[in-house]
N, C-alpha and C. Protein backbone atom coordinates (compact mmCIF):
# COMPACT_ATOMS: atom_id res chain seq x y z
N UNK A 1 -24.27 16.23 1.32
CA UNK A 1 -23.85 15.43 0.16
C UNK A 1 -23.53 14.01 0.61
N UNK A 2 -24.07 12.88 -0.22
CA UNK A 2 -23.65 11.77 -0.04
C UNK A 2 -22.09 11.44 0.22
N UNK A 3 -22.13 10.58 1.35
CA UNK A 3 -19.96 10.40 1.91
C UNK A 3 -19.32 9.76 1.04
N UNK A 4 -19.86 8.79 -0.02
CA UNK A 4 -19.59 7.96 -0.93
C UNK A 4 -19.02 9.13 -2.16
N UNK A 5 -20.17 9.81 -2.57
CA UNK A 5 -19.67 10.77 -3.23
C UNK A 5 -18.74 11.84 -3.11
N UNK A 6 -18.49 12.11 -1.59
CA UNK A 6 -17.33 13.37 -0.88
C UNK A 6 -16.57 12.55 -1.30
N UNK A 7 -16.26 11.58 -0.98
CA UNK A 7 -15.03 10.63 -0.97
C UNK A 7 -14.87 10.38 -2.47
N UNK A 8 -15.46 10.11 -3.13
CA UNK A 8 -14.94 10.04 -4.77
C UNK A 8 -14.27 11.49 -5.01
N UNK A 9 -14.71 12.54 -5.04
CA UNK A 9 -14.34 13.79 -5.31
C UNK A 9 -13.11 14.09 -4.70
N UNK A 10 -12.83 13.51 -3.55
CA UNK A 10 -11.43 13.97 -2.79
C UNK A 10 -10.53 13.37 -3.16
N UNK A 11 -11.04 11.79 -3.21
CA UNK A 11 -10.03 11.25 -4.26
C UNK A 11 -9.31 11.46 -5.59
N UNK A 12 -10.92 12.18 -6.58
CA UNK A 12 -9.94 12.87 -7.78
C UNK A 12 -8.63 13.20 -7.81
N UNK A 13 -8.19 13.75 -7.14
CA UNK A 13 -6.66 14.84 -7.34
C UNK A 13 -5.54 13.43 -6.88
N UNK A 14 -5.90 12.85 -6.18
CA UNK A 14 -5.06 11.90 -5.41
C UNK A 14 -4.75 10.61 -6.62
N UNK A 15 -6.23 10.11 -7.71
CA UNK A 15 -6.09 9.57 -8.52
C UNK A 15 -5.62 9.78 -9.78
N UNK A 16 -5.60 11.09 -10.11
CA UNK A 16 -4.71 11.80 -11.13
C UNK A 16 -3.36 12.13 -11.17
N UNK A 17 -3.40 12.55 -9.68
CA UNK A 17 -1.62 12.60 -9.60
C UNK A 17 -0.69 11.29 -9.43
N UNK A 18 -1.36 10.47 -8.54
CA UNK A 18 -0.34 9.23 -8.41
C UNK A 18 -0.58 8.42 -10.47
N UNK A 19 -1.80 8.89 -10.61
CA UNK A 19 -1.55 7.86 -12.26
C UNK A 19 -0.81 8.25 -13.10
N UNK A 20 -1.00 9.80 -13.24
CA UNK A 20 -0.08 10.81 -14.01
C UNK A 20 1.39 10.98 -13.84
N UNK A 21 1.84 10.89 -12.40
CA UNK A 21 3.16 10.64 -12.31
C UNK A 21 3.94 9.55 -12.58
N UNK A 22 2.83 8.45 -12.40
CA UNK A 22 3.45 6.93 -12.19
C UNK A 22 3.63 6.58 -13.83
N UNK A 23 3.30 6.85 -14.64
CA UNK A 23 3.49 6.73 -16.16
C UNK A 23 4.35 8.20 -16.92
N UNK A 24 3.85 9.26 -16.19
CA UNK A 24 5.71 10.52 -16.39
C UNK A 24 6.93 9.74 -16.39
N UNK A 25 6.87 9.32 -15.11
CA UNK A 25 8.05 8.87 -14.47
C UNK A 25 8.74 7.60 -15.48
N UNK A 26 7.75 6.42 -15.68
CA UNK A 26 7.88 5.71 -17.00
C UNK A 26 8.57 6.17 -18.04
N UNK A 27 7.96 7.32 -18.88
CA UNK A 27 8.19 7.48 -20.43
C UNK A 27 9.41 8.09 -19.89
N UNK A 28 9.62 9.29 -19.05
CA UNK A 28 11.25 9.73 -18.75
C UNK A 28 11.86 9.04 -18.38
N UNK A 29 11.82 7.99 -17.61
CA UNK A 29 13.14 6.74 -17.57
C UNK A 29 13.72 6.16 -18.76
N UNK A 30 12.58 5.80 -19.31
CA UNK A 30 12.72 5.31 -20.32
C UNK A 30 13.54 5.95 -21.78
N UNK A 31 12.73 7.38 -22.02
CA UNK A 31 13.52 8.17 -22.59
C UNK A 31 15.00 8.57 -22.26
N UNK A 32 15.23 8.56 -20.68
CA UNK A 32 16.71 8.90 -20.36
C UNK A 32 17.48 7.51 -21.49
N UNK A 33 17.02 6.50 -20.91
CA UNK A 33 17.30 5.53 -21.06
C UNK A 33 17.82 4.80 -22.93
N UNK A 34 17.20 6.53 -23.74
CA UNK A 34 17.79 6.16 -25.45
C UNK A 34 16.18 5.29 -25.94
N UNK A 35 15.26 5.61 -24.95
CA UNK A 35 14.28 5.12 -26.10
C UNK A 35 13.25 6.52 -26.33
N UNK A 36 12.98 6.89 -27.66
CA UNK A 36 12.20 7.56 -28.52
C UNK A 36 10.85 7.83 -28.21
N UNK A 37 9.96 6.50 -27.70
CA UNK A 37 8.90 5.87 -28.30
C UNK A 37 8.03 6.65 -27.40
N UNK A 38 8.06 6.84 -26.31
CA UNK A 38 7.24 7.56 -25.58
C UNK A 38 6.76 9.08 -25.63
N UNK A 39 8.10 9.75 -26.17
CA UNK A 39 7.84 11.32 -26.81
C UNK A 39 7.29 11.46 -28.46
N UNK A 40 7.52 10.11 -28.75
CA UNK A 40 6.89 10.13 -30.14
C UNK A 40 5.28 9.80 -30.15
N UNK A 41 5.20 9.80 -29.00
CA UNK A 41 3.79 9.11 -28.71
C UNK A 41 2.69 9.87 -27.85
N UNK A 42 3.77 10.91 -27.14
CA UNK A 42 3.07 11.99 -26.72
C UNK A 42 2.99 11.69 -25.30
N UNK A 43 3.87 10.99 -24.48
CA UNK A 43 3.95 10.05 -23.24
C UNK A 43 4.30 11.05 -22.80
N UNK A 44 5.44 11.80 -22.70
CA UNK A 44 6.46 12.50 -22.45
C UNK A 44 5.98 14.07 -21.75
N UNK A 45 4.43 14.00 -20.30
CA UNK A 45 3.95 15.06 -20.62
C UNK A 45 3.02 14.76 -19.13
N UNK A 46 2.97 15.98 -18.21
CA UNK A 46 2.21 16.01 -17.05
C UNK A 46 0.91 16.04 -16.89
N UNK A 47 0.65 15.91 -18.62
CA UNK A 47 -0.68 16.56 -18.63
C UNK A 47 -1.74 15.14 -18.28
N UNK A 48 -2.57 14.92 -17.29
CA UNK A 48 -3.25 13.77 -17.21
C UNK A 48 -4.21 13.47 -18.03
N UNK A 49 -4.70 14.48 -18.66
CA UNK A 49 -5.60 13.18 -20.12
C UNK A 49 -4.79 12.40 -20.74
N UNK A 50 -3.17 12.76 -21.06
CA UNK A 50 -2.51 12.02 -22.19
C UNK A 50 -2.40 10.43 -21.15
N UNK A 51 -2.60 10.38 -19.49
CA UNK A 51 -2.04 9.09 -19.19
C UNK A 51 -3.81 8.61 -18.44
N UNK A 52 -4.45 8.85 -18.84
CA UNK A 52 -5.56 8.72 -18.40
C UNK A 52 -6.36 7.36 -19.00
N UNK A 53 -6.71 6.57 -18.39
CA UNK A 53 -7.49 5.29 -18.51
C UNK A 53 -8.62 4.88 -17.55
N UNK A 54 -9.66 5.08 -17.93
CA UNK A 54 -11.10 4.86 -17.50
C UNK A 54 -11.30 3.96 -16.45
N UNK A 55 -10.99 2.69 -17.05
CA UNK A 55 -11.25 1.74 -16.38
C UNK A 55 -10.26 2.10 -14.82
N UNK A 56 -9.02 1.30 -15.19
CA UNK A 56 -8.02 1.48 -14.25
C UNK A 56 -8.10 2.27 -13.10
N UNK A 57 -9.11 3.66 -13.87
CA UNK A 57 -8.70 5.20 -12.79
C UNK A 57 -10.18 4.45 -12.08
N UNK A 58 -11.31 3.82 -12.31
CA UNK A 58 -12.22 3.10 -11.69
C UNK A 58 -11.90 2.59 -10.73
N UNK A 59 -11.12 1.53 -10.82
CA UNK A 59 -10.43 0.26 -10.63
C UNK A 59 -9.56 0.95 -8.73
N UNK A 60 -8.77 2.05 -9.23
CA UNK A 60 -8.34 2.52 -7.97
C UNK A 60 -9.06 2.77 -6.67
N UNK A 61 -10.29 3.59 -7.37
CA UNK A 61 -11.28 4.04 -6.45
C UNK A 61 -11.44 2.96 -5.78
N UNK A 62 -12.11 1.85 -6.36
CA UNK A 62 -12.79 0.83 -5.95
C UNK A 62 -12.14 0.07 -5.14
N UNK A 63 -11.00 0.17 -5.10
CA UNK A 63 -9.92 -1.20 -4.54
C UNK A 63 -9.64 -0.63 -3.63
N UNK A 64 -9.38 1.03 -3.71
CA UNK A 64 -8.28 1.41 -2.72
C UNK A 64 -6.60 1.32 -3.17
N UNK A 65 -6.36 1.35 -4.78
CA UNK A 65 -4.74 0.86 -4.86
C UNK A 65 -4.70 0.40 -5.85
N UNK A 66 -5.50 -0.92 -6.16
CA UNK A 66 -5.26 -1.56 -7.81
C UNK A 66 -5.55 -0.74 -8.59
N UNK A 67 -4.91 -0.52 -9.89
CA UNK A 67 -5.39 0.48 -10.92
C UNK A 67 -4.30 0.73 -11.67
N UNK A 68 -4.63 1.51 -12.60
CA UNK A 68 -3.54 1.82 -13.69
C UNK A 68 -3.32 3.22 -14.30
N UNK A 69 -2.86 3.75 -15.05
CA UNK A 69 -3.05 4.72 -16.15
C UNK A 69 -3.02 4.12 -17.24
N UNK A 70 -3.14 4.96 -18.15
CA UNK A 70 -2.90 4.43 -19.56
C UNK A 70 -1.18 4.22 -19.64
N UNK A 71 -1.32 3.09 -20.09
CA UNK A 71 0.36 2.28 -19.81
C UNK A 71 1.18 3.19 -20.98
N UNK A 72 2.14 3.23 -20.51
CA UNK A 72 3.18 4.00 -21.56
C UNK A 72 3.99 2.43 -22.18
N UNK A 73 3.83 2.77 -23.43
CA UNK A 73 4.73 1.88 -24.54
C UNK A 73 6.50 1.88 -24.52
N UNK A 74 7.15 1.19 -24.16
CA UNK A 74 8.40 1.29 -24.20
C UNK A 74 9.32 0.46 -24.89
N UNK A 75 10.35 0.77 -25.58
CA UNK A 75 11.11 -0.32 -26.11
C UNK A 75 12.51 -0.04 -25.59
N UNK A 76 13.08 -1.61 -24.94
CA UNK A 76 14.10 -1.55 -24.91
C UNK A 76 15.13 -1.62 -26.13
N UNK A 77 14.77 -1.98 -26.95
CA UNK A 77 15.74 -1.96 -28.53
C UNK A 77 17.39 -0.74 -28.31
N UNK A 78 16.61 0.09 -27.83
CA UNK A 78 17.42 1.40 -27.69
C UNK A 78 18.16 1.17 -26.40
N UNK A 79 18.17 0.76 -24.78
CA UNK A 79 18.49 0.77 -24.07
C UNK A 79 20.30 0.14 -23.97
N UNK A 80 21.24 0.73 -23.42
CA UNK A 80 22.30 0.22 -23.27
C UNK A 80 22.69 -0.91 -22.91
N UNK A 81 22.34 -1.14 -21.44
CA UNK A 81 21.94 -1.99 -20.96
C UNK A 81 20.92 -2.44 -20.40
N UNK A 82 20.31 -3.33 -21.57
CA UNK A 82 18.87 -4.07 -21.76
C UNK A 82 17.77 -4.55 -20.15
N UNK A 83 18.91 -5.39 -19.65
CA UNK A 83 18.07 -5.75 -18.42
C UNK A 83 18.66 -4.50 -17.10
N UNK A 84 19.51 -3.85 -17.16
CA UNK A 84 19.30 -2.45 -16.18
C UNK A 84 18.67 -1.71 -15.92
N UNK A 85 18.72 -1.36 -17.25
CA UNK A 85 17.62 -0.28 -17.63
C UNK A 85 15.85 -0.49 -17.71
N UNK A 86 15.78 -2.15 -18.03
CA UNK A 86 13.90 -1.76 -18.24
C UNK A 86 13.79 -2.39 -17.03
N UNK A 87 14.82 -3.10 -16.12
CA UNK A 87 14.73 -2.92 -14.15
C UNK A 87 14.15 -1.47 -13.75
N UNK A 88 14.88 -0.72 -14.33
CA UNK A 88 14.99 0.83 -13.68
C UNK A 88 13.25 1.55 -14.30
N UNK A 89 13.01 1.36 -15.86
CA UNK A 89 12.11 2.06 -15.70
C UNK A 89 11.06 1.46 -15.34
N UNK A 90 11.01 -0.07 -14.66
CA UNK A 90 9.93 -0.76 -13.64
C UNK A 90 9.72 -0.50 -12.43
N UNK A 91 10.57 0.30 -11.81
CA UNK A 91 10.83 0.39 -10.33
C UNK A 91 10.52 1.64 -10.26
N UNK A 92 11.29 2.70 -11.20
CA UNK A 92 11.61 4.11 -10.55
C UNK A 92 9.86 4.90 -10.57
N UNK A 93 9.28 4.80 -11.26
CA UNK A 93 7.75 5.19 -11.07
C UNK A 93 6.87 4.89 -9.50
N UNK A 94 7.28 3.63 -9.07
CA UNK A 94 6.67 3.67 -7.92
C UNK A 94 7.79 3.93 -6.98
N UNK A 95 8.94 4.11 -6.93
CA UNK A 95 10.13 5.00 -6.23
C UNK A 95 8.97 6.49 -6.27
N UNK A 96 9.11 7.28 -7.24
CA UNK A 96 8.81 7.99 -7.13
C UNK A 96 7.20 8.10 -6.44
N UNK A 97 6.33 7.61 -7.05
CA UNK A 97 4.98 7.33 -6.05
C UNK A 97 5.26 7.50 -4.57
N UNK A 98 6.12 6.67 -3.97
CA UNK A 98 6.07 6.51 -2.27
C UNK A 98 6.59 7.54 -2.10
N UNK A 99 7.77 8.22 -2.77
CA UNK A 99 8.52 9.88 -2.22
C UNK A 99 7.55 10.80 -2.08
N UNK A 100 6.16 10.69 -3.33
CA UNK A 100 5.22 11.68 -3.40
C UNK A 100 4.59 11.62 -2.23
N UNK A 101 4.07 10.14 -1.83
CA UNK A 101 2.82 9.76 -0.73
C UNK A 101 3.69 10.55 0.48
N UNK A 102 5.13 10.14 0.72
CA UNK A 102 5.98 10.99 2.24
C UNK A 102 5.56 12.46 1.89
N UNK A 103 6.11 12.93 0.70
CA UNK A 103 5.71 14.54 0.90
C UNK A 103 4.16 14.56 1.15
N UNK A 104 3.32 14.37 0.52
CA UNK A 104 1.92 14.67 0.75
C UNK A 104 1.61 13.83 2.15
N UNK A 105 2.19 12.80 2.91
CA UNK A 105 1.92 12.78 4.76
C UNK A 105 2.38 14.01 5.23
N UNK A 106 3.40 14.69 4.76
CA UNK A 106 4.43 15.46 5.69
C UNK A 106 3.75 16.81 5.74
N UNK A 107 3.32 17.20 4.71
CA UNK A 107 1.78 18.42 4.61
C UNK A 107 0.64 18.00 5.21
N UNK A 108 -0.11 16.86 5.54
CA UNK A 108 -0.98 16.82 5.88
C UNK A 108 -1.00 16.75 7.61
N UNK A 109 0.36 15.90 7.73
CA UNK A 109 0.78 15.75 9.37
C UNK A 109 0.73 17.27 9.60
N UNK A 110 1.66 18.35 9.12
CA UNK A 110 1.89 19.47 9.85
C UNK A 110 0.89 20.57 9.13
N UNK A 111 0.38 20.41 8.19
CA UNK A 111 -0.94 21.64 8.16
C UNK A 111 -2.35 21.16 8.00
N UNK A 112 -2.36 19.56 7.91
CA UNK A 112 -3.66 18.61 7.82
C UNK A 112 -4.63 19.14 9.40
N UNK A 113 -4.35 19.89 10.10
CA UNK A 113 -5.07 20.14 11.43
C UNK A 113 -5.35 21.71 10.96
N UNK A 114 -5.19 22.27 10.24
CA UNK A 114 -5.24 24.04 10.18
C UNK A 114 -5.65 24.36 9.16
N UNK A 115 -5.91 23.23 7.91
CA UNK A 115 -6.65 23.67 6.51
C UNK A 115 -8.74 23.32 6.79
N UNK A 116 -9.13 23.59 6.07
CA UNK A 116 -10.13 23.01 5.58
C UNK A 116 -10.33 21.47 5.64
N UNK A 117 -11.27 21.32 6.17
CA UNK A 117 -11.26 19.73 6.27
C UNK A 117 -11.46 18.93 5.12
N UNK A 118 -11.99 19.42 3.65
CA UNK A 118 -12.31 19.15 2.60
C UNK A 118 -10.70 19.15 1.86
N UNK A 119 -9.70 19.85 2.52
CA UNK A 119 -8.67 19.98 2.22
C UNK A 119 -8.00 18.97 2.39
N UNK A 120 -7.99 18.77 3.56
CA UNK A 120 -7.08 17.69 4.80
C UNK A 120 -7.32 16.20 4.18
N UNK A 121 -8.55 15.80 3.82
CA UNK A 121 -9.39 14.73 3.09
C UNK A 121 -8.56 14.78 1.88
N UNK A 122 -8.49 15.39 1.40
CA UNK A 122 -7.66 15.75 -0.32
C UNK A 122 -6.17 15.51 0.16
N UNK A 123 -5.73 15.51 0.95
CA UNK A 123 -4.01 15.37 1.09
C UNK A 123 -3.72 14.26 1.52
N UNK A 124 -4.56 13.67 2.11
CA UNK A 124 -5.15 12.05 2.66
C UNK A 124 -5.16 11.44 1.40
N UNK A 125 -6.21 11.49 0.61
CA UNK A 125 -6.00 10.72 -0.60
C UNK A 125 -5.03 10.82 -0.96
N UNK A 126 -4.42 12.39 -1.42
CA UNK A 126 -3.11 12.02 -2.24
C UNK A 126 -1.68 11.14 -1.29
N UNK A 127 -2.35 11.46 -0.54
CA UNK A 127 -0.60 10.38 0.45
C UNK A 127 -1.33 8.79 -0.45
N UNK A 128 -2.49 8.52 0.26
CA UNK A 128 -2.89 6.56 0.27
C UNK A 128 -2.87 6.56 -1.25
N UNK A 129 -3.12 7.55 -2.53
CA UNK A 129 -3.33 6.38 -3.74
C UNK A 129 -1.75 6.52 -4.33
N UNK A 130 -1.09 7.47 -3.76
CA UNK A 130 0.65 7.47 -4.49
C UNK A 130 1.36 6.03 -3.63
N UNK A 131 1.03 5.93 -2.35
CA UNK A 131 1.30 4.65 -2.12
C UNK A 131 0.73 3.18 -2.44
N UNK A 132 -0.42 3.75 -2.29
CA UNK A 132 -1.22 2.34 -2.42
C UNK A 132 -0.66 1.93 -4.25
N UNK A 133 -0.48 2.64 -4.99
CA UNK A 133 -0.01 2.21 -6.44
C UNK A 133 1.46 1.53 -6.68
N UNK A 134 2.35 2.19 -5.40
CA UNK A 134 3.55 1.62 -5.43
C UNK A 134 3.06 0.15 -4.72
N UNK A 135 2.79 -0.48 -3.58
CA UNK A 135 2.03 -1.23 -3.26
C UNK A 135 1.62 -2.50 -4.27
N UNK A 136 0.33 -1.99 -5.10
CA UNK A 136 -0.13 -3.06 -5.67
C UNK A 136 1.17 -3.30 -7.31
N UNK A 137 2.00 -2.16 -7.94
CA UNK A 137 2.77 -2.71 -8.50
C UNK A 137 3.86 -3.57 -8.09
N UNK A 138 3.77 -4.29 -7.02
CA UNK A 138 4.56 -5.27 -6.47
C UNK A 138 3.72 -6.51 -7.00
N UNK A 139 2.76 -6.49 -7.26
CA UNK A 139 1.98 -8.04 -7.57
C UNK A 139 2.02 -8.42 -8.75
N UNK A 140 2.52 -9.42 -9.05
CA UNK A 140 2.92 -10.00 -10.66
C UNK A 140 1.44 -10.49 -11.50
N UNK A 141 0.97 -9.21 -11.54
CA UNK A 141 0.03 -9.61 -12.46
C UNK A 141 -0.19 -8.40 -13.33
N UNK A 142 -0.72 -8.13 -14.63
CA UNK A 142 -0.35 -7.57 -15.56
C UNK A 142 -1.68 -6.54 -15.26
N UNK A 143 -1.41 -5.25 -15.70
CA UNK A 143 -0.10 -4.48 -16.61
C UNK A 143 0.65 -3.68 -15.75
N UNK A 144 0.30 -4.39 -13.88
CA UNK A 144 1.49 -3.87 -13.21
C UNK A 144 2.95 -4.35 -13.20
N UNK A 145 3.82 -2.82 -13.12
CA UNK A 145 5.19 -3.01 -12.89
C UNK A 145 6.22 -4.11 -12.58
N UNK A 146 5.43 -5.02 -11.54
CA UNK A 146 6.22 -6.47 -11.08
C UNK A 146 6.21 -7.75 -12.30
N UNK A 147 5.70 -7.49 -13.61
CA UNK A 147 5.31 -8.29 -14.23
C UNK A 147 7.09 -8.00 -15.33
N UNK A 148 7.34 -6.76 -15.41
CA UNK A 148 8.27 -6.12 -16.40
C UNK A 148 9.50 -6.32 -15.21
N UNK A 149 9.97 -6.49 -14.14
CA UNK A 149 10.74 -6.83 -13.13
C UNK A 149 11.29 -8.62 -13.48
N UNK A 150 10.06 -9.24 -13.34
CA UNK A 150 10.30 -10.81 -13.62
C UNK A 150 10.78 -10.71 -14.85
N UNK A 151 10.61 -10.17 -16.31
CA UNK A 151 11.20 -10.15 -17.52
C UNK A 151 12.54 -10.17 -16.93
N UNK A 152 13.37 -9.54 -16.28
CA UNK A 152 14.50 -9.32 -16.06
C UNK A 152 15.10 -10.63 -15.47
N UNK A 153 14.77 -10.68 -14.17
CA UNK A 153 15.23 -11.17 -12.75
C UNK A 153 14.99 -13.05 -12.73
N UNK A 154 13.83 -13.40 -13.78
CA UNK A 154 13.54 -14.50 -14.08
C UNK A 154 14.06 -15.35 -15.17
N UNK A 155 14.56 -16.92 -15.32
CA UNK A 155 15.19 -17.39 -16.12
C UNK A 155 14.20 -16.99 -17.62
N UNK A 156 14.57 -17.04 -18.60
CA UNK A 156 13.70 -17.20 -20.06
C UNK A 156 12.97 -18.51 -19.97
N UNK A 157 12.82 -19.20 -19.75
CA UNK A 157 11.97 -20.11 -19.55
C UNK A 157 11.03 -19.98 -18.57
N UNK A 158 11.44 -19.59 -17.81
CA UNK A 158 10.63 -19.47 -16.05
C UNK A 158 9.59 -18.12 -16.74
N UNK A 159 9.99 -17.55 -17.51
CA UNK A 159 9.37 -16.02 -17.95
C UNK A 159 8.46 -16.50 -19.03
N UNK A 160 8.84 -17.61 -19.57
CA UNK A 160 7.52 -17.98 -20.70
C UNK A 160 6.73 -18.49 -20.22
N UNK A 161 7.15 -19.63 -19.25
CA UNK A 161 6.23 -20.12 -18.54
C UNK A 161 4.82 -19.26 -17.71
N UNK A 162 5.46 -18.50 -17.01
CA UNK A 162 4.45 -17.38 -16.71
C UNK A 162 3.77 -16.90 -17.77
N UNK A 163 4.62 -16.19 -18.44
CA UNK A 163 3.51 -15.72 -19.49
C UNK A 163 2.16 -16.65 -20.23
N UNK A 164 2.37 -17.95 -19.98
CA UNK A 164 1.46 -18.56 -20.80
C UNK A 164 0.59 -18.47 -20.10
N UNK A 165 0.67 -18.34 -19.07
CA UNK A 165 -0.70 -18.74 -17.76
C UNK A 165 -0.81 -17.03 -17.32
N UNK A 166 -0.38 -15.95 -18.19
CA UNK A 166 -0.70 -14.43 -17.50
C UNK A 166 -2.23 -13.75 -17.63
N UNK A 167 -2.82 -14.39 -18.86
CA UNK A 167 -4.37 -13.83 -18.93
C UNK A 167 -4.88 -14.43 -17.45
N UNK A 168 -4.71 -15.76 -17.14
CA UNK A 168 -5.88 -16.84 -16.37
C UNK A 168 -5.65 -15.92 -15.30
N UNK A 169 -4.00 -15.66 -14.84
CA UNK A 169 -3.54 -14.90 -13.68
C UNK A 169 -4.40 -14.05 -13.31
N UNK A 170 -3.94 -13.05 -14.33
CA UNK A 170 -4.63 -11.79 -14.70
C UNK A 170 -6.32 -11.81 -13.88
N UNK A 171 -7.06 -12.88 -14.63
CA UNK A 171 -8.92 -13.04 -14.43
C UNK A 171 -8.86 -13.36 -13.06
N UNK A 172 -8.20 -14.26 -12.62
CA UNK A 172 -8.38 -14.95 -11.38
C UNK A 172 -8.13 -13.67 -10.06
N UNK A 173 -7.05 -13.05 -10.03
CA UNK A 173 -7.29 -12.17 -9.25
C UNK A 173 -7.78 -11.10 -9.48
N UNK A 174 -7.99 -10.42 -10.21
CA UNK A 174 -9.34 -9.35 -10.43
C UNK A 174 -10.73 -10.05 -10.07
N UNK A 175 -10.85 -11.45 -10.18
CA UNK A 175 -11.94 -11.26 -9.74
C UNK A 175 -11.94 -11.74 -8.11
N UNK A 176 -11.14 -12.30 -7.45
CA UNK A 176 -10.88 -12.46 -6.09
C UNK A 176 -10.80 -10.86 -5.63
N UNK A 177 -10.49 -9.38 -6.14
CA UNK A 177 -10.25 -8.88 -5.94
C UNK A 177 -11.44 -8.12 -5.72
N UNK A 178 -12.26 -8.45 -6.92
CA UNK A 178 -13.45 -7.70 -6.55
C UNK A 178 -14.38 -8.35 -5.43
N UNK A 179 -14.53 -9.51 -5.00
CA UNK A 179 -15.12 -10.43 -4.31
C UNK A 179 -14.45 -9.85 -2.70
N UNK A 180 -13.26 -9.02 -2.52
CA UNK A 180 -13.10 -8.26 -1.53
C UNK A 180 -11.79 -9.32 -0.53
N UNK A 181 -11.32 -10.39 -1.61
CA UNK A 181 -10.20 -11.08 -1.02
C UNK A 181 -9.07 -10.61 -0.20
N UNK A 182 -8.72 -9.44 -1.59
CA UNK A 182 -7.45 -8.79 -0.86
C UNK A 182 -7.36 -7.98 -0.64
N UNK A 183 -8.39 -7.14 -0.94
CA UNK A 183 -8.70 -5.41 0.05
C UNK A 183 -8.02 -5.24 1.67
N UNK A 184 -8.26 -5.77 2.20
CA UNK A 184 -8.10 -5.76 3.78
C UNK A 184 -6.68 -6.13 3.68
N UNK A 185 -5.92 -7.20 2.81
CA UNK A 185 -4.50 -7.14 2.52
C UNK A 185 -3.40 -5.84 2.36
N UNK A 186 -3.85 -5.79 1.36
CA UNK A 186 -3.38 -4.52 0.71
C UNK A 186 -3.43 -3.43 1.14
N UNK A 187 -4.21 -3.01 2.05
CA UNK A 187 -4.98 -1.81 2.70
C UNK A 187 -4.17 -1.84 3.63
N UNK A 188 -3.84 -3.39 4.31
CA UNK A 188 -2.80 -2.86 5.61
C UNK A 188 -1.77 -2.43 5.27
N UNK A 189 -1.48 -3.23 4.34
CA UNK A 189 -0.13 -3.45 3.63
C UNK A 189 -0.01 -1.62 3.14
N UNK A 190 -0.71 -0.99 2.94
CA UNK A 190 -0.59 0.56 2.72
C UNK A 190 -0.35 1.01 3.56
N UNK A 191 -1.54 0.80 4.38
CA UNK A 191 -1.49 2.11 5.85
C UNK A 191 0.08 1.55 6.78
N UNK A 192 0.31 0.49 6.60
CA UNK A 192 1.95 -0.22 7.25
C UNK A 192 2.73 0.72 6.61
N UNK A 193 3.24 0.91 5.35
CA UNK A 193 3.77 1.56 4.62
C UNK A 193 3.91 3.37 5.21
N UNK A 194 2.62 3.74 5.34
CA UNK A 194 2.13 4.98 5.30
C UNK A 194 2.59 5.38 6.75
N UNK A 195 2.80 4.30 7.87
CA UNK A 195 2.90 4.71 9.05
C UNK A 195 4.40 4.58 8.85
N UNK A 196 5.45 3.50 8.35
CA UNK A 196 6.57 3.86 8.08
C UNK A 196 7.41 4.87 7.63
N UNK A 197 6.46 5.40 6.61
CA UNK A 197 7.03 6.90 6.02
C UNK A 197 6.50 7.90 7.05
N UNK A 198 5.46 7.62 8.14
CA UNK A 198 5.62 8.16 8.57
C UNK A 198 7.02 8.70 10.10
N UNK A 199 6.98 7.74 10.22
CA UNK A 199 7.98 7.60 11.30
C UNK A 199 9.71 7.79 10.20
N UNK A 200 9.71 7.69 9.16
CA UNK A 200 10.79 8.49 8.32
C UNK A 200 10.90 9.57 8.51
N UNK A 201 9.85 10.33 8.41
CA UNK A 201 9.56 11.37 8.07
C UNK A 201 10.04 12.23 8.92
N UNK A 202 9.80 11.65 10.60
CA UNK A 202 9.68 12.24 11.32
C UNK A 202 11.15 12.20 11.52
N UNK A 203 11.99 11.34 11.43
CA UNK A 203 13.67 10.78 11.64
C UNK A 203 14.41 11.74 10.81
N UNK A 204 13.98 12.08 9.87
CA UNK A 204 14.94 12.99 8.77
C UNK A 204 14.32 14.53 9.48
């Protein structure tokens, strides 16, 4: 079988779970958090067609990391405290992502030598795309996580300002991205990550 194609297939499980969790994790923050909108919407649910987005789940493959799910809708209207809380449900999704990527190193370190190698490949992906997603939602460009962080952390002006210039943002690095700018960035910037949790891993 073509390696291009093994490698898409192994990836499946790795691209479903980090997208599917990373938007769970969303609508339940959020819901803890006194907003409605996500269980009214059908957010509220493990099941990965409900967080599933075509492009985006493309987008991962291709990059290695950039990508999305189908974004969960949230309103702070409901939240107690407004800028705490939509801090929290910006962060805690890829919190949770990197905890996933440590458990899935920590199976692959200690039974990744004794499964199936088609296996071992599959626990590989799922460690790199639960990280690689926490990763690229650090980059302030939309409709990742770091974009709903600056709402907070940034003056109201400093936040409009951005926003006016967020489509151009937006075009300009997707397409530097596809042109293969920041692949080799990001990629270290993972496997750095990936070797950190690993050496956690090993400390706890």
């Amino acid at each position: 079988m073509n390696n291009y194609l093994l490698a898409f297939l192994w990836s499946i499980p790795g691209l479903l779970v980090a997208t599917t969790m990373h938007e769970f994790v969303r609508a339940l923050a959020s819901s803890a958090m006194g907003d409605n909108l996500p269980k009214s919407q059908g957010r509220l649910t493990l099941n990965p067609l409900k967080h599933f987005e075509p492009i985006g789940f493309l987008l991962l493959f291709y990059t290695g990391g950039f990508g999305w799910g189908k974004p969960v809708e949230t309103s702070g209207l409901y939240y107690k405290n407004r800028k705490r809380d939509t801090l929290l449900v910006a962060i805690l999704p890829s919190v949770v992502n990197l905890l996933l990527g440590m458990v899935f190193l920590g199976v692959y370190v200690n039974f990744g030598g004794n499964v199936n190698h088609h296996v071992a490949n599959i626990l590989n992906y799922l460690c790199f795309y639960n990280v690689g997603i926490a990763v690229y939602n650090i980059v302030p460009v939309s409709p990742m996580d770091c974009v709903k962080v600056l709402s907070v952390v940034l003056p109201a002006n400093k936040y409009f300002s951005y926003l006016q210039y967020e489509k151009m943002i937006q075009m300009i690095f997707l397409f530097l991205l596809f042109l293969g700018f920041f692949g080799n960035i990001f990629g270290n910037i993972t496997y750095g990550v990936i070797q950190f949790l690993g050496h956690l891993f090993f400390i706890l």
